[in-house]
PDB file of N, CA and C in Angstrom:
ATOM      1  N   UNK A   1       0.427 -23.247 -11.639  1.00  0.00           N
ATOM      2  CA  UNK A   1       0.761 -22.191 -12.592  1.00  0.00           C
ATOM      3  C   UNK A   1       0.734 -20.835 -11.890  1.00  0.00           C
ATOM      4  N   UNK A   2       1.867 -20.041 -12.519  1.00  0.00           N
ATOM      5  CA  UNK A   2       1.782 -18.751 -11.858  1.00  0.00           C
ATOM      6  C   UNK A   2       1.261 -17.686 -12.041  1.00  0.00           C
ATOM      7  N   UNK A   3       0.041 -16.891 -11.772  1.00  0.00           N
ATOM      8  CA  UNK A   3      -0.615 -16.015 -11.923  1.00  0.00           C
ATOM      9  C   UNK A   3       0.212 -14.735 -12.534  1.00  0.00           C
ATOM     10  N   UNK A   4      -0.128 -14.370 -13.505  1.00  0.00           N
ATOM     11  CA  UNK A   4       0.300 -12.840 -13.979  1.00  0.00           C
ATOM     12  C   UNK A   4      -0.917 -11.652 -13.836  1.00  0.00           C
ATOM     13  N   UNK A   5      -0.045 -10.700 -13.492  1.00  0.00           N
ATOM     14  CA  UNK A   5      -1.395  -9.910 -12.866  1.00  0.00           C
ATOM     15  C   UNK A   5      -0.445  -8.302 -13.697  1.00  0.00           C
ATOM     16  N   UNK A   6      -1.426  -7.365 -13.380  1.00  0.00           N
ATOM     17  CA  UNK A   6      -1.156  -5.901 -13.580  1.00  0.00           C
ATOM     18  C   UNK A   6      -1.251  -5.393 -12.241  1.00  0.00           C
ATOM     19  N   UNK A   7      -0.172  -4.260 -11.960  1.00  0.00           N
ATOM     20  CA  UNK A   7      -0.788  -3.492 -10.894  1.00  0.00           C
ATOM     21  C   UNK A   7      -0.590  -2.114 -11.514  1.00  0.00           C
ATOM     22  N   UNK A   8      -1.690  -0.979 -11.677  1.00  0.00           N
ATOM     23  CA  UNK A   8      -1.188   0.370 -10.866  1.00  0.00           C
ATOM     24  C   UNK A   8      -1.396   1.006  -9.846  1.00  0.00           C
ATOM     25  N   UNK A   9      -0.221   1.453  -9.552  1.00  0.00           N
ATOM     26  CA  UNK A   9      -0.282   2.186  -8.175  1.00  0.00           C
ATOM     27  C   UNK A   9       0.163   3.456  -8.183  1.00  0.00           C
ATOM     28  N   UNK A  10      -0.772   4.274  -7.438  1.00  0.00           N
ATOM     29  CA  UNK A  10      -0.395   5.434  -7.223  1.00  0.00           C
ATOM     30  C   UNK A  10      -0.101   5.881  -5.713  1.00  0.00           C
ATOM     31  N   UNK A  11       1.604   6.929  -5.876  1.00  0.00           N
ATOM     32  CA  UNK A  11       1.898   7.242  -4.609  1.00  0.00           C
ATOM     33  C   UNK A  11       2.077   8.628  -4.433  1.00  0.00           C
ATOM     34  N   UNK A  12       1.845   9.014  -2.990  1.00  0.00           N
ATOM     35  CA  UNK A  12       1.728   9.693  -2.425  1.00  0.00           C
ATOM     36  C   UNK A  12       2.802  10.151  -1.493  1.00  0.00           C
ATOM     37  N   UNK A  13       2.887  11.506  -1.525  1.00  0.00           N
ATOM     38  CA  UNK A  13       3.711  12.439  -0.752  1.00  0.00           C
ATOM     39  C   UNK A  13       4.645  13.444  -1.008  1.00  0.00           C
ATOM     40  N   UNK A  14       5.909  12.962  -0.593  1.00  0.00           N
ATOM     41  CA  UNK A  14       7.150  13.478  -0.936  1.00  0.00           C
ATOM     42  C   UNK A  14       7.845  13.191  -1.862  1.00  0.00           C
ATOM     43  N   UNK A  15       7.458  12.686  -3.321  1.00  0.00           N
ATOM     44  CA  UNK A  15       8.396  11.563  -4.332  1.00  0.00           C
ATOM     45  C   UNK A  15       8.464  11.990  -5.568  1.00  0.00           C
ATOM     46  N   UNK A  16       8.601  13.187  -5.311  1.00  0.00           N
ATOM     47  CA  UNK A  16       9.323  13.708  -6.999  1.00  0.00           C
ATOM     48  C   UNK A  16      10.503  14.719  -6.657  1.00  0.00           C
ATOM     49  N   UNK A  17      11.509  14.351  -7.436  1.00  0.00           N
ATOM     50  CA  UNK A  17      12.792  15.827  -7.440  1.00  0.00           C
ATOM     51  C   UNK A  17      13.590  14.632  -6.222  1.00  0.00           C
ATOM     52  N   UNK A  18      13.681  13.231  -6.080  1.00  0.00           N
ATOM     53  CA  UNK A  18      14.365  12.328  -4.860  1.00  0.00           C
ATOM     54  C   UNK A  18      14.898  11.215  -5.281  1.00  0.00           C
ATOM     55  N   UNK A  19      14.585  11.128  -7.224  1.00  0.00           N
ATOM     56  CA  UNK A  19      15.271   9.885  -6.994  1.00  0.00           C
ATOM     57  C   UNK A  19      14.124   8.808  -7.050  1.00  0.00           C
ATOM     58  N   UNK A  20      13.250   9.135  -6.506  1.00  0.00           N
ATOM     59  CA  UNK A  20      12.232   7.602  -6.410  1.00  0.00           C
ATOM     60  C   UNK A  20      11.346   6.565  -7.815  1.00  0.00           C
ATOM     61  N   UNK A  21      11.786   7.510  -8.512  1.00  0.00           N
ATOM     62  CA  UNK A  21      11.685   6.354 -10.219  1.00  0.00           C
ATOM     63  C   UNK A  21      12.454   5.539 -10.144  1.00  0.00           C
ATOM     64  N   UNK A  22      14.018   6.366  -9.945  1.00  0.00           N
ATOM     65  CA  UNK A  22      15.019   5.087 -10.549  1.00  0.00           C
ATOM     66  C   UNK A  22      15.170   4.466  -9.619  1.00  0.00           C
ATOM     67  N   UNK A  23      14.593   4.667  -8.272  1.00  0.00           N
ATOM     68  CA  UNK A  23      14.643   3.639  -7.425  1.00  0.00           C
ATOM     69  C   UNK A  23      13.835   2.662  -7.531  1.00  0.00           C
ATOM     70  N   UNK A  24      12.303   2.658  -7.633  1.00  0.00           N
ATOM     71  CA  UNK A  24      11.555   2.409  -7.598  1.00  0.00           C
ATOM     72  C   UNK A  24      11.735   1.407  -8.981  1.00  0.00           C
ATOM     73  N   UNK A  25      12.285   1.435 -10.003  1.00  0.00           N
ATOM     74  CA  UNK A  25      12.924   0.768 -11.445  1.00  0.00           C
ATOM     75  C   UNK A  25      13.938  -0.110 -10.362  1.00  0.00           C
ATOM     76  N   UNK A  26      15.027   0.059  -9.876  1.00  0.00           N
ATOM     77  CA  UNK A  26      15.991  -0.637  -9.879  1.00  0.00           C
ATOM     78  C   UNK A  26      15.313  -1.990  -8.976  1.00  0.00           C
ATOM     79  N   UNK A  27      14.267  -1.383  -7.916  1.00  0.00           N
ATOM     80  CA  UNK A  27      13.345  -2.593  -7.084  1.00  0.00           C
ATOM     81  C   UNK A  27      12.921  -3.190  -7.850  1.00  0.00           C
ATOM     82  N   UNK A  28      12.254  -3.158  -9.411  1.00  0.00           N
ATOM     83  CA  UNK A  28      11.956  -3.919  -9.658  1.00  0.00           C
ATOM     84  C   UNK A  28      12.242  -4.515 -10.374  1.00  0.00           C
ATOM     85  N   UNK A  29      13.825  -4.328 -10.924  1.00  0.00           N
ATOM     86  CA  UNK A  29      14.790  -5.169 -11.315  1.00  0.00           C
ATOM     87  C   UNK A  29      15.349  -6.535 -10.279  1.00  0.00           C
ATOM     88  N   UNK A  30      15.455  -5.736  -9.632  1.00  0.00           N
ATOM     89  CA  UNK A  30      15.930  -6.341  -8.590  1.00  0.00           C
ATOM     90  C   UNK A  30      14.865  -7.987  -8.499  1.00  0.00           C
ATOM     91  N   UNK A  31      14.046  -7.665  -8.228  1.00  0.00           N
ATOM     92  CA  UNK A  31      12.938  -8.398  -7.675  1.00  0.00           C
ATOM     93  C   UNK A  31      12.438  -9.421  -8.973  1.00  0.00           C
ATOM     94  N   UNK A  32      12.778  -8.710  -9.956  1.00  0.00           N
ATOM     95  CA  UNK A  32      13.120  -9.635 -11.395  1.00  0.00           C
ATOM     96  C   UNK A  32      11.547  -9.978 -11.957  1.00  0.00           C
ATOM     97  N   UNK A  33      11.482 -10.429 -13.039  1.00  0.00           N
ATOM     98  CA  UNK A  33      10.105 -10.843 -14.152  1.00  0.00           C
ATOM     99  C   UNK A  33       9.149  -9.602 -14.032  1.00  0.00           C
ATOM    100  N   UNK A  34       9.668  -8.328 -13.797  1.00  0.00           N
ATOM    101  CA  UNK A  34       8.469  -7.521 -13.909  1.00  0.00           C
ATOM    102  C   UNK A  34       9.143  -6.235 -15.186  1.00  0.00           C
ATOM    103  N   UNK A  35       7.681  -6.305 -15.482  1.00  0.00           N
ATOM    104  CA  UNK A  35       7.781  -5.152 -16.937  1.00  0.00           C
ATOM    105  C   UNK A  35       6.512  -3.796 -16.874  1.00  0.00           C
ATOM    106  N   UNK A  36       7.385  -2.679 -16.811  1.00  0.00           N
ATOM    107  CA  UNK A  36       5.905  -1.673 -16.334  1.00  0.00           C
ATOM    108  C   UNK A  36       6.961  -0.383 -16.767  1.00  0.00           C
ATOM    109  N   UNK A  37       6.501   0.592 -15.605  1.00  0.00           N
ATOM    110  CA  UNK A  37       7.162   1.880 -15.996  1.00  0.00           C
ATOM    111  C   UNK A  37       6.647   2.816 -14.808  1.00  0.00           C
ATOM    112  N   UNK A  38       7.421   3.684 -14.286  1.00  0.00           N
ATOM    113  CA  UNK A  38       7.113   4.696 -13.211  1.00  0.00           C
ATOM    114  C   UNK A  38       7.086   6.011 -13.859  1.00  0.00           C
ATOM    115  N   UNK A  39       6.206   6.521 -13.603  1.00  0.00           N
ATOM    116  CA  UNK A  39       6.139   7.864 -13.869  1.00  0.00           C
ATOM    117  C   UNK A  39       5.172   9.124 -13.223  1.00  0.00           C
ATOM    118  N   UNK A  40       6.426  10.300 -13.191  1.00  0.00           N
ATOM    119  CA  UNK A  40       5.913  11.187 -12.246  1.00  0.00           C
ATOM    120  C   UNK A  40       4.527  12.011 -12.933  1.00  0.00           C
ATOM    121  N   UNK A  41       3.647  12.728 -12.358  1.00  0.00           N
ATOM    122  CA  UNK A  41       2.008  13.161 -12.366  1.00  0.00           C
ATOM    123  C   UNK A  41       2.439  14.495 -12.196  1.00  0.00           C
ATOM    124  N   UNK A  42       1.494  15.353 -12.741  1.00  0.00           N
ATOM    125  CA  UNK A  42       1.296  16.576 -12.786  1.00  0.00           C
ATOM    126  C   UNK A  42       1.056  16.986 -11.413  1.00  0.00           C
ATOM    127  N   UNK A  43       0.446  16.209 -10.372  1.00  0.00           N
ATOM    128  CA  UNK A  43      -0.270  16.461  -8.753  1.00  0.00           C
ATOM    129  C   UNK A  43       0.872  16.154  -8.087  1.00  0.00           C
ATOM    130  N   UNK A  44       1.577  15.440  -8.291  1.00  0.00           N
ATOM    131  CA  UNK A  44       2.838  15.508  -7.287  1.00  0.00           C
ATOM    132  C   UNK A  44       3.071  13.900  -6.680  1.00  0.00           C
ATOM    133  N   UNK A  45       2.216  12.849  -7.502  1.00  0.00           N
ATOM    134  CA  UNK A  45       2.234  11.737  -7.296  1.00  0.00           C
ATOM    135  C   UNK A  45       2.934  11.133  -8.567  1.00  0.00           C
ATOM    136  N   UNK A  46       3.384   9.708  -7.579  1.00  0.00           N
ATOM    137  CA  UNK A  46       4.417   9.088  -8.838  1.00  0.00           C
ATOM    138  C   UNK A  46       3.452   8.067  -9.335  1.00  0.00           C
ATOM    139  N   UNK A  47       3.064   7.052 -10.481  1.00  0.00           N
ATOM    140  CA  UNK A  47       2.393   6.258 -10.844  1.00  0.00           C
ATOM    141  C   UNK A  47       3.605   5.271 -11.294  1.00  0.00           C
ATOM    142  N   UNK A  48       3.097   4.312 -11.211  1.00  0.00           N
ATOM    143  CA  UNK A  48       4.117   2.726 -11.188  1.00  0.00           C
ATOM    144  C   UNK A  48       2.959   1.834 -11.930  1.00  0.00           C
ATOM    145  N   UNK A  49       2.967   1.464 -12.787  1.00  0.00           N
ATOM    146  CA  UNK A  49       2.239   0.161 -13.473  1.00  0.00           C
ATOM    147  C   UNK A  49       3.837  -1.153 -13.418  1.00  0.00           C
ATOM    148  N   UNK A  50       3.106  -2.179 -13.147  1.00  0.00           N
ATOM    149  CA  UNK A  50       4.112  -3.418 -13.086  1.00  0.00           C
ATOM    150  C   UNK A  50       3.121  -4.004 -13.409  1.00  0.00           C
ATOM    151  N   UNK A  51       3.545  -5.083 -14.195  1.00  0.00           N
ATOM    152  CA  UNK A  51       3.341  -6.585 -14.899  1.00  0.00           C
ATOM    153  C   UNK A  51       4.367  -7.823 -15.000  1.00  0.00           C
ATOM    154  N   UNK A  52       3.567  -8.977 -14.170  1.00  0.00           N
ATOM    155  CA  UNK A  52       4.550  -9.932 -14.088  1.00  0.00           C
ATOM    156  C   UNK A  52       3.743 -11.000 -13.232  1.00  0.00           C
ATOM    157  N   UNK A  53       4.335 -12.184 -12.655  1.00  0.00           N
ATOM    158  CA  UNK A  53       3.836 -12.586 -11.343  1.00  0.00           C
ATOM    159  C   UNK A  53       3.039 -11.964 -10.125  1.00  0.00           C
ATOM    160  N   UNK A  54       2.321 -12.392  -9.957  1.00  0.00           N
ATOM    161  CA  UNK A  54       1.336 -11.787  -8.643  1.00  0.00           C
ATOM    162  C   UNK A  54       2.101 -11.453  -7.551  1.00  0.00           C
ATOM    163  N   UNK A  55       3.266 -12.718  -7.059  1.00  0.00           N
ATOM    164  CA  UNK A  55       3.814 -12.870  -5.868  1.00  0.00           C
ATOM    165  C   UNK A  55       4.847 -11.749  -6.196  1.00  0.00           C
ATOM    166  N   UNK A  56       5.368 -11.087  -7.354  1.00  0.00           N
ATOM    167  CA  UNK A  56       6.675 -10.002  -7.898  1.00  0.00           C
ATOM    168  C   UNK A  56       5.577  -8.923  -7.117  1.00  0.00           C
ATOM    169  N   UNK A  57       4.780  -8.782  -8.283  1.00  0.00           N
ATOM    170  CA  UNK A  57       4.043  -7.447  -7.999  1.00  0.00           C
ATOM    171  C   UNK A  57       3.947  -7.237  -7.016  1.00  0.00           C
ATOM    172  N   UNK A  58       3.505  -7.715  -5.885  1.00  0.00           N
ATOM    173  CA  UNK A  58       3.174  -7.916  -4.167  1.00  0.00           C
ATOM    174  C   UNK A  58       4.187  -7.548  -3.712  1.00  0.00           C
ATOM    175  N   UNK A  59       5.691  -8.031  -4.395  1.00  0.00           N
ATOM    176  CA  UNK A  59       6.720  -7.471  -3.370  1.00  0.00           C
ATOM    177  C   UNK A  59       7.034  -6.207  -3.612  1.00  0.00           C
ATOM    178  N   UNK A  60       6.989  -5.941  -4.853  1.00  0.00           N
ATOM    179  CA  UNK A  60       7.345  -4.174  -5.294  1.00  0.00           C
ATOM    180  C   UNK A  60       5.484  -3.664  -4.462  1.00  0.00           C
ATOM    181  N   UNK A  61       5.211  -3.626  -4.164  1.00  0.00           N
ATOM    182  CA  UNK A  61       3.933  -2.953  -3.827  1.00  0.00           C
ATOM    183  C   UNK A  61       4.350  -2.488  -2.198  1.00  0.00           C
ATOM    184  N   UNK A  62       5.011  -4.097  -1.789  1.00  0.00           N
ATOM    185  CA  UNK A  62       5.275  -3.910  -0.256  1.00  0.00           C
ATOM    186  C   UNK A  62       6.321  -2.840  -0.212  1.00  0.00           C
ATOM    187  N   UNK A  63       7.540  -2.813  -1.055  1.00  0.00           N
ATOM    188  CA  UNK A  63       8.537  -2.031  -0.972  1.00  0.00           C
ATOM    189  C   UNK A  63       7.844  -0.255  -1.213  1.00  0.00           C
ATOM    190  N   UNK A  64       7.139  -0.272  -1.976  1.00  0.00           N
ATOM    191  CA  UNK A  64       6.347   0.731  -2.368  1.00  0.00           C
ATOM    192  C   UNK A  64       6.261   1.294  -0.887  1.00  0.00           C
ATOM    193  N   UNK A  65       5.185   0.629  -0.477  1.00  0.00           N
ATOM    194  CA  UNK A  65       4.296   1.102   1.183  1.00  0.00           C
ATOM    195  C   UNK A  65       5.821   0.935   2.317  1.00  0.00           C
ATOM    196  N   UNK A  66       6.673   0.031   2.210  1.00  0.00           N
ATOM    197  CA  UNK A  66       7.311  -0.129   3.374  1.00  0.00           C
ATOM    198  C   UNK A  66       8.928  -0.007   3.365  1.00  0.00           C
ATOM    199  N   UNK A  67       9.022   0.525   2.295  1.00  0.00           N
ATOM    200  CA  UNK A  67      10.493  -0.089   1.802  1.00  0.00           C
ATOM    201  C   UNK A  67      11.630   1.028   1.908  1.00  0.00           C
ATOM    202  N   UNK A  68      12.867   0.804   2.082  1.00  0.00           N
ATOM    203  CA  UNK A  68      13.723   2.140   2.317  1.00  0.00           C
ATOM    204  C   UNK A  68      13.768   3.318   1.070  1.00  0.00           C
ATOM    205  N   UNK A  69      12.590   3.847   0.878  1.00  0.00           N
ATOM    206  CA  UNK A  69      11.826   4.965  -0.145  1.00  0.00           C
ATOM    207  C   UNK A  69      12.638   5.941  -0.132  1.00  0.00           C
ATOM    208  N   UNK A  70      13.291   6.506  -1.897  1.00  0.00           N
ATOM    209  CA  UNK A  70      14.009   8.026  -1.159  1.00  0.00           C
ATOM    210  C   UNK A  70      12.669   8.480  -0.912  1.00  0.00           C
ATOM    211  N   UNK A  71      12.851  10.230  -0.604  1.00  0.00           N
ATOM    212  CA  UNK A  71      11.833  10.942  -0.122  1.00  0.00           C
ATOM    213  C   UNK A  71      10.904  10.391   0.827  1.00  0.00           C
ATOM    214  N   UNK A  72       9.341  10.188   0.665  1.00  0.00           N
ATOM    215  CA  UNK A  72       8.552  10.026   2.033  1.00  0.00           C
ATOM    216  C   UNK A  72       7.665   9.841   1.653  1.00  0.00           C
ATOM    217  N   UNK A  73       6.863   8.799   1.677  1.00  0.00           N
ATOM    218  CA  UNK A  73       5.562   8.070   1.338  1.00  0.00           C
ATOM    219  C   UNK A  73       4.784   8.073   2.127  1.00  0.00           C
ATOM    220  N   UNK A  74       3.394   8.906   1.959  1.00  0.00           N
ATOM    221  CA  UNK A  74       2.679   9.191   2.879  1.00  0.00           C
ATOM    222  C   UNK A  74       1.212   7.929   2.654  1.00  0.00           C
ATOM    223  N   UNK A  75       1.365   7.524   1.154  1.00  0.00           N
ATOM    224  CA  UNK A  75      -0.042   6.452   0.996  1.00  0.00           C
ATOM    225  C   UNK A  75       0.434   6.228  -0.648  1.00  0.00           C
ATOM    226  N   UNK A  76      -0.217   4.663  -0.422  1.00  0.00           N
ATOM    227  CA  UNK A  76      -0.307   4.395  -2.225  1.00  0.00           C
ATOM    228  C   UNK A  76      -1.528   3.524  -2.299  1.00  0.00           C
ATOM    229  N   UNK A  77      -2.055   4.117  -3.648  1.00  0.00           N
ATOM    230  CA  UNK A  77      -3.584   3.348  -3.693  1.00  0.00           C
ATOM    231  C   UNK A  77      -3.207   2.510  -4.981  1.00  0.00           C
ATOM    232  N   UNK A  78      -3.335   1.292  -5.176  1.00  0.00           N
ATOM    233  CA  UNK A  78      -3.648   0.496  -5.861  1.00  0.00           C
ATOM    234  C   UNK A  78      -4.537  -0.118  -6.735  1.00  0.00           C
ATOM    235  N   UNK A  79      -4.700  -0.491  -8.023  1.00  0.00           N
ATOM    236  CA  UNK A  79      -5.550  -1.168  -8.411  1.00  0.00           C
ATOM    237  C   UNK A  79      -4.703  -2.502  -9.409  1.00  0.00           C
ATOM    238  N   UNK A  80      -5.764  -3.708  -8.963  1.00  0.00           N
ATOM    239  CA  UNK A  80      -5.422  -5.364  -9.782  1.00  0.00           C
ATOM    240  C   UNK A  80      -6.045  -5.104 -10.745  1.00  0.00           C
ATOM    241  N   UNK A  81      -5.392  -5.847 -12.052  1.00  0.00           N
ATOM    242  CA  UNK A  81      -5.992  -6.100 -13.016  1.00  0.00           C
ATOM    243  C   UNK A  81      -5.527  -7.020 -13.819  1.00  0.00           C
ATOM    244  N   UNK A  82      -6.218  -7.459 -15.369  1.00  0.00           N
ATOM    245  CA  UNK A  82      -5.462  -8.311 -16.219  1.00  0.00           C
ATOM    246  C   UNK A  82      -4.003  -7.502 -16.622  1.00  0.00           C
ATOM    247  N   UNK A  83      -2.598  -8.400 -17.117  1.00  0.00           N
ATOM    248  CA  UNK A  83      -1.815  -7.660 -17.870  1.00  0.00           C
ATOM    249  C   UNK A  83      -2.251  -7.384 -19.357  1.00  0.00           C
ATOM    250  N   UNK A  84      -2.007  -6.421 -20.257  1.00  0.00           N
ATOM    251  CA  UNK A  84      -1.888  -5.897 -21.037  1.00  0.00           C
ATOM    252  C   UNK A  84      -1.047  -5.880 -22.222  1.00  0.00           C
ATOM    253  N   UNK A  85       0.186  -6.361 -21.423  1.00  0.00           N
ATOM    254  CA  UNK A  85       1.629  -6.667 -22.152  1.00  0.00           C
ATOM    255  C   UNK A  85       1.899  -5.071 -22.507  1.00  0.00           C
ATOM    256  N   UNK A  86       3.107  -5.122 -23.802  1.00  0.00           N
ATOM    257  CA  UNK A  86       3.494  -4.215 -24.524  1.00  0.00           C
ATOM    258  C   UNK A  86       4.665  -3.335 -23.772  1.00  0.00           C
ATOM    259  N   UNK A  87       5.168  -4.211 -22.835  1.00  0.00           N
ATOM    260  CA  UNK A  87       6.235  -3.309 -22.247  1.00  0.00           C
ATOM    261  C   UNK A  87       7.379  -3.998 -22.226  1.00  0.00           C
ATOM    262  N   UNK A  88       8.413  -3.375 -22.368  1.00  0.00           N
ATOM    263  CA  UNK A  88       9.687  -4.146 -22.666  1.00  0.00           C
ATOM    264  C   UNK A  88      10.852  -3.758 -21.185  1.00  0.00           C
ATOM    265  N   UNK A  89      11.147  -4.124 -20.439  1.00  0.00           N
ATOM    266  CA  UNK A  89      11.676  -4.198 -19.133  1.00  0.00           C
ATOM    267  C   UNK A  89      10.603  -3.262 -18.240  1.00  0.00           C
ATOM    268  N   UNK A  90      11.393  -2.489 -17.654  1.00  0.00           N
ATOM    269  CA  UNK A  90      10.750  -1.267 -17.158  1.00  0.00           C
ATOM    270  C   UNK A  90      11.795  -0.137 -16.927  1.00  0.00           C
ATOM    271  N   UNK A  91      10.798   0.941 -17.159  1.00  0.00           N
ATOM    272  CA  UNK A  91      11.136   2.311 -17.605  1.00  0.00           C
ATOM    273  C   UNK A  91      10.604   3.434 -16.907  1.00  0.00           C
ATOM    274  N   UNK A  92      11.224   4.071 -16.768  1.00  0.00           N
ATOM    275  CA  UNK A  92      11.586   5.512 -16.229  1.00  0.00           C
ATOM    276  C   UNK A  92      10.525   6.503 -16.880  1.00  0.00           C
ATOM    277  N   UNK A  93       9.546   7.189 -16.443  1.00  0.00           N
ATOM    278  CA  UNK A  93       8.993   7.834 -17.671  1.00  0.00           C
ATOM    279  C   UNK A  93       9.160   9.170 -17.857  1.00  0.00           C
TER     280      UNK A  93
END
């Protein structure tokens, strides 16, 4: 059976005013079964909650830290948890 997990993550750097929501949305379309929402912070960090498969989440996390990012990712801190539900695809915030 396949583990469903929560992640949020928060990133760091260069990633607001670039594009990196709807990018960061379309990865995890892409990457498919995940339901969350990105949204930009008052500090200048973007926040990403995803819910779905463990092995999904893991790959949007990697793309997060490693992935062709607009702007410039200097660090993203993470936290696991149970899902929550209540989200319907994922969204832009």
């Amino acid at each position: 059976m396949t583990e469903v997990v929560r992640i949020t993550a928060w990133v760091r750097g260069s990633v607001q005013g670039v594009g990196f929501r709807w990018f960061t949305r379309a990865s995890a379309l892409e990457i498919g079964g995940l339901t969350g929402f990105a949204s930009n912070l008052a500090d200048g960090r973007v926040q990403v909650v995803a819910e779905g498969p463990r092995e999904r989440c893991e790959r949007l996390l990697e793309w997060l830290r490693d992935g062709d990012t607009p702007g410039r990712v200097d660090g993203v801190t993470e936290i696991w948890d149970t899902p929550r539900g209540g989200y319907e695809g994922f969204a832009i915030r």
